[in-house]
Protein backbone atom coordinates (compact mmCIF):
# COMPACT_ATOMS: atom_id res chain seq x y z
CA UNK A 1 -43.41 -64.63 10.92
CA UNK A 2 -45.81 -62.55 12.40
CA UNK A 3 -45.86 -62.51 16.40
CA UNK A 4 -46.21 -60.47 19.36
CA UNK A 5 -44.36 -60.85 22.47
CA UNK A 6 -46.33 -58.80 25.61
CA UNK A 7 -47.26 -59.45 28.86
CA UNK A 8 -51.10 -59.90 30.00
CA UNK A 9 -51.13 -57.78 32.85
CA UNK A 10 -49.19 -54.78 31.42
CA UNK A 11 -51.29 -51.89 30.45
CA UNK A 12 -49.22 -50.10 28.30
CA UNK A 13 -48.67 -53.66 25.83
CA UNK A 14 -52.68 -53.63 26.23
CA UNK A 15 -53.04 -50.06 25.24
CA UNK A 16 -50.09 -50.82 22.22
CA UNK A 17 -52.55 -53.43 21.19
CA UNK A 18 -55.68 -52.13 21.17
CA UNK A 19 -54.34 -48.89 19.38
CA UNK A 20 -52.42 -50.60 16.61
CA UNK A 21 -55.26 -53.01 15.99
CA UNK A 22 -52.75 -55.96 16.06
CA UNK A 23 -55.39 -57.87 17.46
CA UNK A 24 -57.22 -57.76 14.66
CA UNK A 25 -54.49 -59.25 12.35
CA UNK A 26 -54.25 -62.82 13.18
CA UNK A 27 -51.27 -62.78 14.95
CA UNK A 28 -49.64 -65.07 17.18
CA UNK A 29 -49.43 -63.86 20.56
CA UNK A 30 -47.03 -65.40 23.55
CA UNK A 31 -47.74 -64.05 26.91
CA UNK A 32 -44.25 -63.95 27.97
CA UNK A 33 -44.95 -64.49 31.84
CA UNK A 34 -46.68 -67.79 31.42
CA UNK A 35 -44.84 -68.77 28.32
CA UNK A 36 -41.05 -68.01 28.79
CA UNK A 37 -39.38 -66.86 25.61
CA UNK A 38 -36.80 -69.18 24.68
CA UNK A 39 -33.21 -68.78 23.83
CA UNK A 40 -33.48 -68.93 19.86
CA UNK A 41 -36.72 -66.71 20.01
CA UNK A 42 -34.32 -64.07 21.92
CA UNK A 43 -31.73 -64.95 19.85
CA UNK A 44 -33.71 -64.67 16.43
CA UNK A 45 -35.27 -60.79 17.99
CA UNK A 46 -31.35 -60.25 19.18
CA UNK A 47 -30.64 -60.78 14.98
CA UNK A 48 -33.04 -58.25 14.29
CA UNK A 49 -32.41 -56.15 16.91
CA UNK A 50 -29.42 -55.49 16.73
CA UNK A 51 -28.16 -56.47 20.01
CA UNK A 52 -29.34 -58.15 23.33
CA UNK A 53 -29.32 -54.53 24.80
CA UNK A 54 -31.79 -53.03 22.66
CA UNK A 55 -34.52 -55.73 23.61
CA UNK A 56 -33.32 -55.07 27.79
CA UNK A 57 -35.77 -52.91 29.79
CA UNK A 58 -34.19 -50.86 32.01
CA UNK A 59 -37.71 -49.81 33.76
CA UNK A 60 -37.99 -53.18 35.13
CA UNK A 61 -38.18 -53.19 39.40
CA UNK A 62 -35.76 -55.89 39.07
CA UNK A 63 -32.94 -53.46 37.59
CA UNK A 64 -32.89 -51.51 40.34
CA UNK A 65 -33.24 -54.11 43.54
CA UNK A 66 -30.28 -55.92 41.79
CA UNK A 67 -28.36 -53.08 41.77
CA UNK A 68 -27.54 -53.34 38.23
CA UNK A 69 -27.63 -49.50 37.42
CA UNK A 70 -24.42 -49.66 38.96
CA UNK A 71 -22.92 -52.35 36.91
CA UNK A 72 -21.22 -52.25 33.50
CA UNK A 73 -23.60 -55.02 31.94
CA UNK A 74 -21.78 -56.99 28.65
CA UNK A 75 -24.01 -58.56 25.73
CA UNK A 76 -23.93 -61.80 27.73
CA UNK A 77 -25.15 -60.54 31.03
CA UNK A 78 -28.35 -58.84 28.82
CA UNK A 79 -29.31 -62.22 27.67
CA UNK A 80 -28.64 -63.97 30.55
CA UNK A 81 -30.99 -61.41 32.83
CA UNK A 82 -33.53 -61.32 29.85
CA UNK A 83 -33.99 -65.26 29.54
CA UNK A 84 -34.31 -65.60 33.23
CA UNK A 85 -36.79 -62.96 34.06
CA UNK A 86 -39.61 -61.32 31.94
CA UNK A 87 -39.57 -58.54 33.11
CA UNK A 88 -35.99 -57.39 31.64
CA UNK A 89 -37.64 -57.71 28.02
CA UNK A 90 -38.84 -54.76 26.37
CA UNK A 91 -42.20 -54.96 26.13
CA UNK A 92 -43.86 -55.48 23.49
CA UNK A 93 -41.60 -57.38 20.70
CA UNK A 94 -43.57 -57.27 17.65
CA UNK A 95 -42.00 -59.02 14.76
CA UNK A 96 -43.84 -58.53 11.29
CA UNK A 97 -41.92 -60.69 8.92
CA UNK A 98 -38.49 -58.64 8.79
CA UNK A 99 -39.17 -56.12 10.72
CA UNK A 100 -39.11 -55.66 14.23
CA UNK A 101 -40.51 -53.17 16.73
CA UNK A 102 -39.62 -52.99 20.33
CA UNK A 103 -40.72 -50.94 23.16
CA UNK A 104 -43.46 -48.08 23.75
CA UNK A 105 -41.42 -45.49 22.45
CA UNK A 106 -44.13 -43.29 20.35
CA UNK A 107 -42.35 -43.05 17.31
CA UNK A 108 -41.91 -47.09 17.07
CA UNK A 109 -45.79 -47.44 18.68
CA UNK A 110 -46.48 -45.28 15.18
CA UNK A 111 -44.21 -47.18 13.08
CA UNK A 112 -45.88 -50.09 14.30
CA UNK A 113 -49.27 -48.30 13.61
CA UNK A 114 -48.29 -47.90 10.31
CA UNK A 115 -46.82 -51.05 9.35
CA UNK A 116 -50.03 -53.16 10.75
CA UNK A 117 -51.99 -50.97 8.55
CA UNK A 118 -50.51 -52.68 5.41
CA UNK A 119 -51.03 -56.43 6.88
């Protein structure tokens, strides 16, 4: 499987994009505001992932109007918040077969780089 998970109006997925040249590569893209992930999509990144954590952005405005900085959140609660509202998913998701990059970190962005390279 080869498939990106971003969101439209998010300029760093854009800039992840355009500077990886995943584009270019024929893969499929879900825009996950208008096209909600579903629970075995998060549950198949979860696999890869490691855990429901990993794939939760803590950046989101939502995190902090809900007060959950202040809550010990459990694996449950992660995937609960995530499949409810977008904007708790790291953005992007990347899967390339059986890998699987998450986030804007720069080291992953490069790993990403690197791996779209040999596609």
């Amino acid at each position: 499987m080869k498939k990106i998970y971003h969101l439209g109006t998010c300029t760093t997925c854009q800039a992840i994009i355009k500077e990886t040249g995943i584009n270019k590569k024929g893969l499929e893209m879900q825009e996950i505001k208008t096209e909600k992930i579903t629970a075995a999509q998060l549950e198949q990144m979860k696999k890869m992932a490691g855990s429901y954590e990993a794939l939760f952005s803590r950046r989101a405005l939502k995190y902090k109007e809900l007060g959950l900085k202040d809550k010990k959140l459990t694996e449950d609660d992660y995937k609960k918040l995530i499949l409810e509202e977008y904007t708790f998913l790291k953005r992007p998701v990347v899967i390339l077969n059986d890998k699987i990059f998450v986030g804007s970190e720069k080291k992953n962005v490069a790993a990403l780089g690197a791996a779209v390279a040999v596609i």
